[in-house]
Protein backbone atom coordinates (compact mmCIF):
# COMPACT_ATOMS: atom_id res chain seq x y z
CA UNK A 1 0.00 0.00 0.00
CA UNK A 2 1.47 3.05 -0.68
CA UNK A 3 0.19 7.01 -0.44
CA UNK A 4 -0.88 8.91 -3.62
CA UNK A 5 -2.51 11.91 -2.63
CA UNK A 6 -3.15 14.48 0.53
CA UNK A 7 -6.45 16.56 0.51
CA UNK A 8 -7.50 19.44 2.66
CA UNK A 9 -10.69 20.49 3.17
CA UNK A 10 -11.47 24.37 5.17
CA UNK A 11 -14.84 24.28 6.74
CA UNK A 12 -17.16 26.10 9.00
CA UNK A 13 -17.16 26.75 11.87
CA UNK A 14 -13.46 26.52 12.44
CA UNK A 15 -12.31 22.92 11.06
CA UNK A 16 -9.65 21.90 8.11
CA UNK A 17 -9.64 18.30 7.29
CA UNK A 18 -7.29 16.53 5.59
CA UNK A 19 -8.33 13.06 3.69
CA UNK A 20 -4.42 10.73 2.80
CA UNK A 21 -5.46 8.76 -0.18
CA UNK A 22 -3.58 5.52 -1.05
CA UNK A 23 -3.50 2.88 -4.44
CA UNK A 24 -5.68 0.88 -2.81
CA UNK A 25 -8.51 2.83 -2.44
CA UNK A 26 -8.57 3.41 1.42
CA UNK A 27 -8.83 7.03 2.46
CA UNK A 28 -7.68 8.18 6.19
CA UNK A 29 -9.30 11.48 7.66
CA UNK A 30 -7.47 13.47 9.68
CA UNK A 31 -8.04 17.01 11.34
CA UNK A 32 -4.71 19.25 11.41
CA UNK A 33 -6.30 22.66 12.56
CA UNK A 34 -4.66 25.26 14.75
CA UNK A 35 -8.19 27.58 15.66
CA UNK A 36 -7.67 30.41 13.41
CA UNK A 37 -4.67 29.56 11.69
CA UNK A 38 -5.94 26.52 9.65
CA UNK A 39 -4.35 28.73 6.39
CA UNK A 40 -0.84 28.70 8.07
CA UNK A 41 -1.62 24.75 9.37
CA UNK A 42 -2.52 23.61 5.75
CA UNK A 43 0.37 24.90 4.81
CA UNK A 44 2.54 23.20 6.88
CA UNK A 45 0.71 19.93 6.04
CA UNK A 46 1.49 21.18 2.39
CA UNK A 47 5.47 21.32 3.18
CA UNK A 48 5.62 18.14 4.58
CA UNK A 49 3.11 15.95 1.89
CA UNK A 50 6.30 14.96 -0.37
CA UNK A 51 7.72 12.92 3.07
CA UNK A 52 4.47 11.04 1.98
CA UNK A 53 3.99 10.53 -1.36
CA UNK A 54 4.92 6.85 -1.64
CA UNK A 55 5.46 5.95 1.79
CA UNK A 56 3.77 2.79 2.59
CA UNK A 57 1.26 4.26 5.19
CA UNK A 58 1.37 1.41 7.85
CA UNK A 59 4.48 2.38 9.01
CA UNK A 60 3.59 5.03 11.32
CA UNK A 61 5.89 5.24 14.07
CA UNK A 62 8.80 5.83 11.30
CA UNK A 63 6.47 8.43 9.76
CA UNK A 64 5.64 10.89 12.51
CA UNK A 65 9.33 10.57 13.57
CA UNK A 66 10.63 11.52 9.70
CA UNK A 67 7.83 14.03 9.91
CA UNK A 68 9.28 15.18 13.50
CA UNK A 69 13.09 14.97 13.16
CA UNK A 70 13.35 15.41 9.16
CA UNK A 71 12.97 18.94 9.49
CA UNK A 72 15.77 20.43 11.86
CA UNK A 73 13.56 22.34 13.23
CA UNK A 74 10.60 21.05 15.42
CA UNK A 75 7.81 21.55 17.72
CA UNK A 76 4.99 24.08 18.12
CA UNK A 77 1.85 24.42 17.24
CA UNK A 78 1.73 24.76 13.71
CA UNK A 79 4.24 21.34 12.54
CA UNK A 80 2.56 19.69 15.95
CA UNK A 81 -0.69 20.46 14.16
CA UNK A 82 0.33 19.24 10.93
CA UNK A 83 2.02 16.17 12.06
CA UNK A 84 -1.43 15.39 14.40
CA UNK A 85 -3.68 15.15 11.55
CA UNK A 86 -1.25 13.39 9.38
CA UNK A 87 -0.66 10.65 12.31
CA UNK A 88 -4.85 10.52 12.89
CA UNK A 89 -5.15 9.78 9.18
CA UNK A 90 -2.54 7.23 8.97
CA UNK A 91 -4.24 5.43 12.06
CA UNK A 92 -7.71 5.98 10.46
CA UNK A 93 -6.08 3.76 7.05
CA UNK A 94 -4.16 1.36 9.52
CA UNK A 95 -7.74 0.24 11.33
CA UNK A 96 -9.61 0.31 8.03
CA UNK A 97 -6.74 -1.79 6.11
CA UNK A 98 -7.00 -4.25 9.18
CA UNK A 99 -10.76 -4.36 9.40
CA UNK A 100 -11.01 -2.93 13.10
CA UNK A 101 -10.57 0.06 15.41
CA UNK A 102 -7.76 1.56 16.07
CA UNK A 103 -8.19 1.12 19.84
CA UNK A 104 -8.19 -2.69 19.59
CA UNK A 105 -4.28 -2.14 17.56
CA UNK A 106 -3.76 -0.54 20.83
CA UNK A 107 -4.38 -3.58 22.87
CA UNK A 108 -7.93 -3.18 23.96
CA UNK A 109 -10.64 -1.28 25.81
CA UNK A 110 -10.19 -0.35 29.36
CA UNK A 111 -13.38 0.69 30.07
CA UNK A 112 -17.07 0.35 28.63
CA UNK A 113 -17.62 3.91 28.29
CA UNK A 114 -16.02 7.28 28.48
CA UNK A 115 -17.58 10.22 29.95
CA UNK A 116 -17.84 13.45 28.53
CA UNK A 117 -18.75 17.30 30.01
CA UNK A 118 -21.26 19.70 28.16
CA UNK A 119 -19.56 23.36 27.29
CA UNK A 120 -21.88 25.94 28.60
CA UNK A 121 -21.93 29.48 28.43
CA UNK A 122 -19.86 31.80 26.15
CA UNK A 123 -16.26 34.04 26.21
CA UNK A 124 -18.03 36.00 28.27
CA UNK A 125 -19.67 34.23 30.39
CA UNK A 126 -23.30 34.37 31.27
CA UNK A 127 -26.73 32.65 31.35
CA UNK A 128 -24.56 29.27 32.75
CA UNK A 129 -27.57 28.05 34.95
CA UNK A 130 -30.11 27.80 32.82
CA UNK A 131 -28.26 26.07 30.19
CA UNK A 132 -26.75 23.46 33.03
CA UNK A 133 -30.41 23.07 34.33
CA UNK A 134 -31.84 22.19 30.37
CA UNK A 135 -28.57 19.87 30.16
CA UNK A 136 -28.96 18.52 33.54
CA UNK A 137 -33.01 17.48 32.26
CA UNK A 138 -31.25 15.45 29.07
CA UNK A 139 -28.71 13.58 31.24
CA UNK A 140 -25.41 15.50 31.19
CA UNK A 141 -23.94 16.35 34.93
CA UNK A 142 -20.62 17.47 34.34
CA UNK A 143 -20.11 21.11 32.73
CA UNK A 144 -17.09 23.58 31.55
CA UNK A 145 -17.62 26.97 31.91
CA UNK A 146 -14.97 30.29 31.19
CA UNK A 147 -14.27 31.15 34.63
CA UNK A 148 -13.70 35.10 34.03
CA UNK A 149 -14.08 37.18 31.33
CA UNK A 150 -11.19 39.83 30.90
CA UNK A 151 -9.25 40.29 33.80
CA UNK A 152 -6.21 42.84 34.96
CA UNK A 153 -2.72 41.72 35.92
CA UNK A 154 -3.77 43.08 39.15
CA UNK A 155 -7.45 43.92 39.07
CA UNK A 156 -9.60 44.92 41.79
CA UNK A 157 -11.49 42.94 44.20
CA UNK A 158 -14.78 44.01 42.64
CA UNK A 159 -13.60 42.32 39.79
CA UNK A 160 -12.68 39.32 41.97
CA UNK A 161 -16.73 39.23 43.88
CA UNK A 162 -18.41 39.28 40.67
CA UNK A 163 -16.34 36.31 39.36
CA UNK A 164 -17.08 34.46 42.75
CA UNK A 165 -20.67 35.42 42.83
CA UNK A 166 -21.87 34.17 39.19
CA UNK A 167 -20.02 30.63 40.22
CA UNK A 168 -21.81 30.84 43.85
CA UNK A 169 -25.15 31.40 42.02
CA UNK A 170 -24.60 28.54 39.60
CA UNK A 171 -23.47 26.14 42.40
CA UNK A 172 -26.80 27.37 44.50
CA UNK A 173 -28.69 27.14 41.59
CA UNK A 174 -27.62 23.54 40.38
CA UNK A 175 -26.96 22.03 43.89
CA UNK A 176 -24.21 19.17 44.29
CA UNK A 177 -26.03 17.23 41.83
CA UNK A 178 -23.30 18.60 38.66
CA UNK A 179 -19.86 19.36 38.73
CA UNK A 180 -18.51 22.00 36.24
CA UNK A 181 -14.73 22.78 35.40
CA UNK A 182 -13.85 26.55 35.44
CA UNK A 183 -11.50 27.92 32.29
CA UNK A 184 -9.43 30.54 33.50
CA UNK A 185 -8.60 30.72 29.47
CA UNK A 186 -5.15 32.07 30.61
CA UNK A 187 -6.46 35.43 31.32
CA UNK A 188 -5.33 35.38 34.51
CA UNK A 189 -1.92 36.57 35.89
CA UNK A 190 -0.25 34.36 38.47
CA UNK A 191 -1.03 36.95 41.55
CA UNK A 192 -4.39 37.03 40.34
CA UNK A 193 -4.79 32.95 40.36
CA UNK A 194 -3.89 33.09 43.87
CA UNK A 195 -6.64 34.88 44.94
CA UNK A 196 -9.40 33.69 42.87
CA UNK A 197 -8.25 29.43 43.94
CA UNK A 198 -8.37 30.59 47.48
CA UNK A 199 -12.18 32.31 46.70
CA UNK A 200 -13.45 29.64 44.52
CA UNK A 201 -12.67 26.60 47.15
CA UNK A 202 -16.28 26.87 48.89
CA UNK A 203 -17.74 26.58 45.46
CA UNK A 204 -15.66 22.96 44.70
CA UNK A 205 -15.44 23.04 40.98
CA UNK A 206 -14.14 19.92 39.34
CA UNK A 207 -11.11 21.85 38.41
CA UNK A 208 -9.68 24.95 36.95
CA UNK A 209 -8.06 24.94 33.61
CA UNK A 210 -5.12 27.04 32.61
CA UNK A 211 -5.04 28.40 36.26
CA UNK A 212 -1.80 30.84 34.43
CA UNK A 213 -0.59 30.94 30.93
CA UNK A 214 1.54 28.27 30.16
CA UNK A 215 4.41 30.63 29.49
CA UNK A 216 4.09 30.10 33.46
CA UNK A 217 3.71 26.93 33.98
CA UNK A 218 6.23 26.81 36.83
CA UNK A 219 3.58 28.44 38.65
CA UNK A 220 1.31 25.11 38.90
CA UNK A 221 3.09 23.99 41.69
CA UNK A 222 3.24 27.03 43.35
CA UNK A 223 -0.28 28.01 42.99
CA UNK A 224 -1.45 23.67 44.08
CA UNK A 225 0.28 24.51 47.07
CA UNK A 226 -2.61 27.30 47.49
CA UNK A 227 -5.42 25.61 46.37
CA UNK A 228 -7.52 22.41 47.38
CA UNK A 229 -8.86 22.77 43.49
CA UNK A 230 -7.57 19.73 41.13
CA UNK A 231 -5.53 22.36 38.33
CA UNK A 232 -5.52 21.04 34.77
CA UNK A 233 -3.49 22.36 31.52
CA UNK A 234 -1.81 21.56 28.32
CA UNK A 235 -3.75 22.37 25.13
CA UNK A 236 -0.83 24.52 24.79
CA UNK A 237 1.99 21.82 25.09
CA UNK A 238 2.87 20.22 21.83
CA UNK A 239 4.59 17.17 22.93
CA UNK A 240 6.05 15.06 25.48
CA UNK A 241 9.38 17.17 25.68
CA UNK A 242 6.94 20.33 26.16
CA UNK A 243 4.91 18.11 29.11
CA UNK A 244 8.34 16.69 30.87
CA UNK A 245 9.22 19.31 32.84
CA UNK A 246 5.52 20.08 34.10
CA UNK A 247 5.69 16.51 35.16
CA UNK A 248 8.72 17.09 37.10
CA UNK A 249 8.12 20.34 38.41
CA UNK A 250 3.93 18.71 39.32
CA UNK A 251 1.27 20.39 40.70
CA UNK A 252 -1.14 19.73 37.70
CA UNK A 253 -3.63 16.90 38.71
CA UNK A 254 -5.17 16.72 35.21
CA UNK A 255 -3.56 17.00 31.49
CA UNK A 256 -5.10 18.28 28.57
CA UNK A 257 -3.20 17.50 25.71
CA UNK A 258 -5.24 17.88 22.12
CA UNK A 259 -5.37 15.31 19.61
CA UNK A 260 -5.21 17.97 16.67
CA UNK A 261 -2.04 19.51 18.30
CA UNK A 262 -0.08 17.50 19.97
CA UNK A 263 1.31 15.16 17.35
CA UNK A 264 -1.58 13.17 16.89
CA UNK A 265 -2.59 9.65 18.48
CA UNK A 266 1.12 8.38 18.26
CA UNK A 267 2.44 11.64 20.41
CA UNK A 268 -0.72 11.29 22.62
CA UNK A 269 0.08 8.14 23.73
CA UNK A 270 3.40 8.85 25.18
CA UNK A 271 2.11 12.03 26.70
CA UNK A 272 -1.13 10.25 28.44
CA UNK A 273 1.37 6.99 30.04
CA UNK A 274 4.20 9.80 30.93
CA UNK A 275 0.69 11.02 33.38
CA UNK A 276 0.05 7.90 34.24
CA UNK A 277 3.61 7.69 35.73
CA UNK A 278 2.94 10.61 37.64
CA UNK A 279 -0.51 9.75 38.84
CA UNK A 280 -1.97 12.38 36.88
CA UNK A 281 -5.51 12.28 35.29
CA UNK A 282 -6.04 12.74 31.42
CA UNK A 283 -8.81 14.94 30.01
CA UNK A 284 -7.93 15.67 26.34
CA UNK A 285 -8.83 19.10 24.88
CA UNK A 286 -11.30 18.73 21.73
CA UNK A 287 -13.34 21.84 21.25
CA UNK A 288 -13.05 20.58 17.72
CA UNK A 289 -14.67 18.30 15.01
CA UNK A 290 -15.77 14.81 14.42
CA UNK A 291 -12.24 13.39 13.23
CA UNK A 292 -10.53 15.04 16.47
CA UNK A 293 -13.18 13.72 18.84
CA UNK A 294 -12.86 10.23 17.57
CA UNK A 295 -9.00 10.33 17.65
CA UNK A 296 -9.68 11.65 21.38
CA UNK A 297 -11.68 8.75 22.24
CA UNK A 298 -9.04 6.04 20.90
CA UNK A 299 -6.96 7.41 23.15
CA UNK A 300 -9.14 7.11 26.06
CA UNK A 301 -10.26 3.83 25.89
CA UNK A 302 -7.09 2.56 25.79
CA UNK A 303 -5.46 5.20 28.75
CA UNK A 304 -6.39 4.17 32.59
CA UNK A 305 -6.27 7.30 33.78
CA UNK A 306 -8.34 8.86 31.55
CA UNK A 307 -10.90 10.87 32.78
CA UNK A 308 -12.94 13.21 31.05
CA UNK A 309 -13.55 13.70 27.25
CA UNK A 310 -14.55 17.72 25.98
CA UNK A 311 -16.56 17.55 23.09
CA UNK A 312 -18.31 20.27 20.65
CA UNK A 313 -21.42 19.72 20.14
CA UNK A 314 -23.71 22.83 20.73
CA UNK A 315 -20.31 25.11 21.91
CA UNK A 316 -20.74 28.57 21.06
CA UNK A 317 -17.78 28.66 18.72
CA UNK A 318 -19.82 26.18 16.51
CA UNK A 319 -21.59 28.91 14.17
CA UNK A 320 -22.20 27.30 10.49
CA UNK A 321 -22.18 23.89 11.31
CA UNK A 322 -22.13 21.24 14.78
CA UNK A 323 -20.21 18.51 14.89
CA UNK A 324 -22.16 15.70 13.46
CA UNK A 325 -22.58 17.78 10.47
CA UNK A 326 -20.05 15.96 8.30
CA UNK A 327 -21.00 12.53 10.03
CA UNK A 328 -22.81 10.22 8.20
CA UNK A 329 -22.77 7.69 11.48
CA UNK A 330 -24.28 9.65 13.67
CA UNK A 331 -25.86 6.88 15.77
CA UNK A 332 -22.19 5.64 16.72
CA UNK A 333 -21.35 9.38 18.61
CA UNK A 334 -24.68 9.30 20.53
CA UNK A 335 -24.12 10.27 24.22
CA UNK A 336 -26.11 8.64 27.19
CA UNK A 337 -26.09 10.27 30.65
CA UNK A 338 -23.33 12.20 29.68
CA UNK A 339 -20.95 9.20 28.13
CA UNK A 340 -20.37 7.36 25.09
CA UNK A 341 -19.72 3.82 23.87
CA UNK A 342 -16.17 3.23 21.99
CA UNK A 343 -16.74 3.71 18.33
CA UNK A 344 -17.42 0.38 16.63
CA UNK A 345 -16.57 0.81 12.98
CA UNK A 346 -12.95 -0.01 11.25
CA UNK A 347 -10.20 2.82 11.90
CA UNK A 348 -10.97 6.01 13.87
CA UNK A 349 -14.60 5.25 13.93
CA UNK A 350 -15.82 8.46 12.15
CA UNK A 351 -17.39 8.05 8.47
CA UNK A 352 -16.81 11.45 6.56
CA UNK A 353 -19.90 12.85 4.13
CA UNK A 354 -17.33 13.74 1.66
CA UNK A 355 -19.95 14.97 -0.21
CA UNK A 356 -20.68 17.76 2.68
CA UNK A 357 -17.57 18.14 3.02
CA UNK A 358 -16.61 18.85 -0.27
CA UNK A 359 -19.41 21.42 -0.41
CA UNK A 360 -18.47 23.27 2.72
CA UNK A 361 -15.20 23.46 1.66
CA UNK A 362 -16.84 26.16 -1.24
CA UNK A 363 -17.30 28.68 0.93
CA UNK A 364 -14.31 30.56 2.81
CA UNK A 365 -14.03 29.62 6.21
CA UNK A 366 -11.63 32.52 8.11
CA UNK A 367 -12.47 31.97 11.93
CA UNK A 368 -10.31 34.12 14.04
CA UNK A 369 -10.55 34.98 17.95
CA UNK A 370 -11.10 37.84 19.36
CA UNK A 371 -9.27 40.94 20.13
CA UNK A 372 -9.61 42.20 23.81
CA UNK A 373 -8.02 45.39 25.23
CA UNK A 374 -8.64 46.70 28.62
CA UNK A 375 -10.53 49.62 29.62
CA UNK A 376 -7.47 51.43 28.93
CA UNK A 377 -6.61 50.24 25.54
CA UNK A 378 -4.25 47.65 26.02
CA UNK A 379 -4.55 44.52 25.09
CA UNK A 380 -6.15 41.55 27.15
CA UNK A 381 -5.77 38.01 27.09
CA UNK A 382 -8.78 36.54 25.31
């Protein structure tokens, strides 16, 4: 079997998906996306398609380590990107070539079922518990919310009450019958974290993502050693070099590595039994499409210390199209009581209507965030 062709697909609401063709008529989806830079990230996959062309592609592992160490130069988001959807594809044709899912050529199910969390709310956040109370009716008890909207290196304590007082009303609202993970995004500053961990405890929220950015993430240990609140991070780290030294350095009780950044399934691996090692939990980040989610779930089902699985559907960054959109086995992603069943069709699990795909690809898809600035004019962490 050898590769013949890559294809990439731009499509709303923020997706680019790449189909590997190969002489024997088996095509692998992957999705290499960097949200809001899926131009710059289809180039990249672009640069690297003639370490492809002709490359038998069952041989993986010697793929995504040409792919990795061909270059010189390595790492980041954009050639992590790239090299993620490559490697998802190249599983995707692996499982279909062999007839069964790629988490059975990873030895086997650990568990029956992996459970998943509802997004609710927007940037900004508002309106959280009414939308936790309608999900709560259809099943769902575990929620992410942003925890703070824009927020000062050193901002007043006003800001601070309001920030405490929407999550007090939510947890009043909803009772102890939900748990919900706050996002500090990264718009917090370090002396800033300290203070809103310490205000948040009475609330007990699952956890709180990217407590700091993680151009601090020396601080997770500091700011663990001030907090009772599980802290979770990495859709930011591209690899296992990038997680080491978090590892080492601890304080982060869950992981978030994403499967359309961080090298793909094969990287993803390494990253989620490097946790393990350290008795930390694994969450991965998927505010994403189908291909991403069901690259996501291989991983779980085959990781013990897997956790928690984000997924898309309904988020507010989903404007033009949801997630099972460009599915034409819907039935196969359908979440009970807030989990879902390992997918049971031949690769990734995830059959792509080419034909919508195709079509959405027509129209320009340019999805960029935001641009905050402070009341002063400079500019804010979004």
């Amino acid at each position: 079997m050898k590769i013949t062709n890559l294809r990439l697909y731009p499509v709303a609401p923020r997706w680019l998906f790449l189909a590997i063709d190969t002489d024997e008529g088996i095509t692998g989806w992957g999705e290499p996306v960097i949200e809001g830079r899926a131009k710059t990230v289809a180039t990249a996959v672009t640069e690297l398609a003639p370490y492809l062309i002709g490359r038998d592609p069952r041989k993986i592992n010697d793929i995504w380590h040409t792919l990795y160490r061909g270059g010189f130069y390595r790492g980041g988001p954009i050639l992590m990107s790239a090299i993620a959807g490559i490697d998802q594809a190249l599983w995707d044709i692996k499982g279909k070539a062999l007839g069964v899912p790629v988490y059975e050529l990873l030895g086997g199910t650990v568990r029956d079922s992996m459970k998943t969390y509802s997004w609710v709310g927007g940037d900004d956040p508002q309106d959280e518990s009414r939308q936790i109370k309608q999900l709560h009716a259809q099943g769902w008890d575990t929620f992410k919310l942003n925890g703070c909207g824009k927020l000062k290196i050193i901002d007043s304590y006003r800001t601070v009450e309001k920030v405490v007082a929407r999550v007090a009303a939510i947890r009043e609202a909803c009772g102890s019958e939900i748990d919900f993970g706050l996002d500090f995004h990264g718009r917090v500053s370090v002396p800033m974290a300290k203070l809103l961990l310490k205000e948040l405890e009475p609330y007990h929220p699952l956890f709180v993502e990217e407590p700091v950015l993680p151009e601090y993430s020396e601080q997770y240990a500091v700011l663990s050693r001030h907090t009772s609140i599980v802290l979770a991070a990495g859709e930011r780290m591209y690899s296992r070099f990038d997680f080491k030294p978090v590892f080492e350095a601890g304080g982060l009780g869950i992981i978030q590595p994403d499967l359309s950044h961080a090298g793909g399934i094969t990287e993803c691996l390494k990253i989620a039994s490097m946790a393990e090692a350290y008795d930390v939990a694994l969450a991965p980040h998927c505010p994403l499409g189908p291909i991403a989610l069901a690259a996501c779930l291989a991983v779980d089902f085959v990781s013990h210390n897997a956790v928690l699985q984000e997924q898309s559907m309904g988020i507010h960054y989903n404007q033009g199209a949801d997630l099972m959109d460009y599915v034409v086995n819907k039935e196969d992603f359908v979440i009970r009581d807030g989990h879902i069943k390992p997918l049971p069709k031949p690769g990734l699990g995830v059959e792509i209507d080419e034909t919508a795909v195709r079509e959405a690809a027509k129209t320009e898809c340019n999805w960029v965030n935001p641009v905050w600035r402070h009341d002063d004019g400079a500019i804010a962490e979004w």
